[in-house]
Protein backbone atom coordinates (compact mmCIF):
# COMPACT_ATOMS: atom_id res chain seq x y z
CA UNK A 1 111.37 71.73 125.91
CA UNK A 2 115.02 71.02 124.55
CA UNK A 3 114.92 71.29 120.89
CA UNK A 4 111.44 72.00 120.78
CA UNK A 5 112.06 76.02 121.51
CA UNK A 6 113.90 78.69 119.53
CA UNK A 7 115.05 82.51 120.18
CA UNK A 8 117.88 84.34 121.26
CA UNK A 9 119.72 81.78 122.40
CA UNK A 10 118.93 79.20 119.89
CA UNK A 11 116.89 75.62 119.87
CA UNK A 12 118.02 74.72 123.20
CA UNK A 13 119.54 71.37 121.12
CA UNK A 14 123.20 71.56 122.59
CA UNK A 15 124.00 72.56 118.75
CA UNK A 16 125.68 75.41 118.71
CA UNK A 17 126.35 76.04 115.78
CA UNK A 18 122.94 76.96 115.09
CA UNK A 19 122.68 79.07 117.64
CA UNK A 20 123.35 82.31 115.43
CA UNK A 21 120.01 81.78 113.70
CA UNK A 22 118.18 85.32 112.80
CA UNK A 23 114.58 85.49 113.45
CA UNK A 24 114.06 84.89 109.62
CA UNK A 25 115.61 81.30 109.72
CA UNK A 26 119.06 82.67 108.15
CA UNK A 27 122.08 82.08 110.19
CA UNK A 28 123.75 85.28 110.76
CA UNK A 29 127.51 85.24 110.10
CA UNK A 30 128.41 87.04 113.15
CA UNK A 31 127.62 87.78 116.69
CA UNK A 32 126.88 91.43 115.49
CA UNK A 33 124.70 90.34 112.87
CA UNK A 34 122.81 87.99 114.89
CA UNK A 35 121.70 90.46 117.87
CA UNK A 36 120.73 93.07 115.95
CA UNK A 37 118.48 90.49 113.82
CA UNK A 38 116.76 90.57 117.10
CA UNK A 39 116.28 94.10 117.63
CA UNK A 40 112.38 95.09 117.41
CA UNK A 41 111.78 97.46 114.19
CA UNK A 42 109.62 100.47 115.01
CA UNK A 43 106.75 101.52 113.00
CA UNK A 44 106.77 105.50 113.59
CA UNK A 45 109.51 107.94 114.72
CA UNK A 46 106.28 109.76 116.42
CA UNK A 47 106.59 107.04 119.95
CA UNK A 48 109.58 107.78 121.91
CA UNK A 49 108.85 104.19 123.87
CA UNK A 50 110.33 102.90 119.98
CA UNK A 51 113.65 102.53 118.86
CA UNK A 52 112.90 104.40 115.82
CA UNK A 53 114.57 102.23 113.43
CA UNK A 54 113.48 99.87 110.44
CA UNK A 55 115.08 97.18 108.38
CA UNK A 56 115.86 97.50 105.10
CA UNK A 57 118.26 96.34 101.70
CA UNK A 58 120.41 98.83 101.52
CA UNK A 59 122.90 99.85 98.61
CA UNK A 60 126.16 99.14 98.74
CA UNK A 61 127.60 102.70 98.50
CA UNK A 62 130.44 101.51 95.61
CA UNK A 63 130.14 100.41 92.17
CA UNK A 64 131.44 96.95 91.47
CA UNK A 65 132.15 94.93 88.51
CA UNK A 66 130.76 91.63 88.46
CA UNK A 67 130.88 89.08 85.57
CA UNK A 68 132.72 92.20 83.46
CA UNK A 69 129.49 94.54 83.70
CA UNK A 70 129.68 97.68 85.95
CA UNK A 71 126.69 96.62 88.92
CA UNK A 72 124.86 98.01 91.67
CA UNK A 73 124.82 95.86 94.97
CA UNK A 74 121.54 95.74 97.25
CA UNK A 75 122.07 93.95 100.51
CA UNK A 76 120.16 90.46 100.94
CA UNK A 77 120.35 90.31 104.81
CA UNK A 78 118.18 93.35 106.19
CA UNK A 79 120.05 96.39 108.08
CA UNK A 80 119.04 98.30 110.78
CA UNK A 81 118.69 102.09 109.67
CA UNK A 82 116.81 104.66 110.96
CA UNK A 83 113.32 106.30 110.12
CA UNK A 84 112.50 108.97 107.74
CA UNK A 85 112.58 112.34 109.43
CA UNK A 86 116.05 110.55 111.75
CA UNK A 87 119.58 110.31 111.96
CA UNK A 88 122.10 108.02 113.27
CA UNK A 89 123.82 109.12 116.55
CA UNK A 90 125.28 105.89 116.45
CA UNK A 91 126.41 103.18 114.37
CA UNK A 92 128.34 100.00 113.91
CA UNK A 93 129.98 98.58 110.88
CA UNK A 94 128.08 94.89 109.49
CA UNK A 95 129.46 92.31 107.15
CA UNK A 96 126.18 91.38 104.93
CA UNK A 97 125.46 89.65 101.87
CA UNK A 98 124.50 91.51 98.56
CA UNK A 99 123.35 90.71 95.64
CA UNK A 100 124.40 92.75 92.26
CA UNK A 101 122.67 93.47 89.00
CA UNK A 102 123.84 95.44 85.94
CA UNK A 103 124.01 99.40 86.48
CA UNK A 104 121.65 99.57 83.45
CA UNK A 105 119.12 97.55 84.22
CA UNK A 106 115.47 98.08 86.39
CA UNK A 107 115.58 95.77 89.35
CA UNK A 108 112.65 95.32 91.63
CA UNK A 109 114.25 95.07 95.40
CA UNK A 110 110.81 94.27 97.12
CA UNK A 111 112.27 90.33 97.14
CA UNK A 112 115.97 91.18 97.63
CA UNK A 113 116.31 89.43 100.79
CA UNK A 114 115.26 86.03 98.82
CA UNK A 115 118.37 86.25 96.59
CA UNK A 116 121.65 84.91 96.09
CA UNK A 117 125.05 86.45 97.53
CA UNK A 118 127.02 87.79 94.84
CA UNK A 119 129.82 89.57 97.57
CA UNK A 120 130.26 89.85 101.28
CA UNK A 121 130.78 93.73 102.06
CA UNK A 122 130.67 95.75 105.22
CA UNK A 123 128.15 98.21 105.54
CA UNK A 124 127.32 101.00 108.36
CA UNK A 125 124.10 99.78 111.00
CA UNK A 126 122.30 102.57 112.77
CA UNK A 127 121.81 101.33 116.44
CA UNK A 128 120.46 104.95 118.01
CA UNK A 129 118.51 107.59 115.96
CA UNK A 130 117.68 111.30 117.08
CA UNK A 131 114.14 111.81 115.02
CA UNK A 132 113.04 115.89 114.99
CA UNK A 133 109.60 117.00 115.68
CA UNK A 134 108.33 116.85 111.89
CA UNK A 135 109.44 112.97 111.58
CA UNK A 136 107.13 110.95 109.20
């Protein structure tokens, strides 16, 4: 099976420099990065057998300038946050890629994580969430 598998721990090639490769075929830029590509997303905050988190772009929570206009950055590698209806009891702070657009213009982020990096920035991964009773 060497080189003819893929997962966690990579191809099984001896390469391993490809061994940080997410799920999604992107090779994560840290160790960080890379095993929480791996974590299962849930789909309701309802089953406590879930981890109650999602991925997601995420904003990046300052305003940058980039090619002299004032620009809003979505990330392009997907977080882990947690569900509507949850909060973070814990979290860890991710390098990810974002891409930027003008602060004026409408964007459409459903194919964000098929764009270009405009900046590296770290941003804040939720890796437990405490959901209440009325969670969506």
């Amino acid at each position: 099976m060497k080189g003819k598998t893929c997962g966690l721990c990579g191809k099984a090639d001896g390469e391993v420099r490809q061994d940080y490769r997410a799920p999604n075929g992107r090779l994560a830029k840290n160790s960080v990065s890379f095993a929480l590509s791996w974590i299962l997303p849930a789909e309701s905050c309802k089953d406590f057998s879930e981890c109650r988190m999602k991925f997601e772009s995420v904003q990046l929570e300052r305003k940058v300038n980039v090619h002299g206009q004032d620009s809003t950055c979505f990330s392009v590698e997907p977080v882990l946050r947690c569900l509507p209806g949850c909060s973070p009891v814990k979290t860890t702070s991710v390098n990810v890629g974002f891409k930027c657009f003008a602060a004026d213009s409408t964007l459409d982020p459903s194919n964000i994580f098929d764009s270009s990096v405009d900046l590296r920035d770290s941003t804040e991964a939720h890796l437990a969430c405490s959901c209440n009773a009325q969670c969506s």
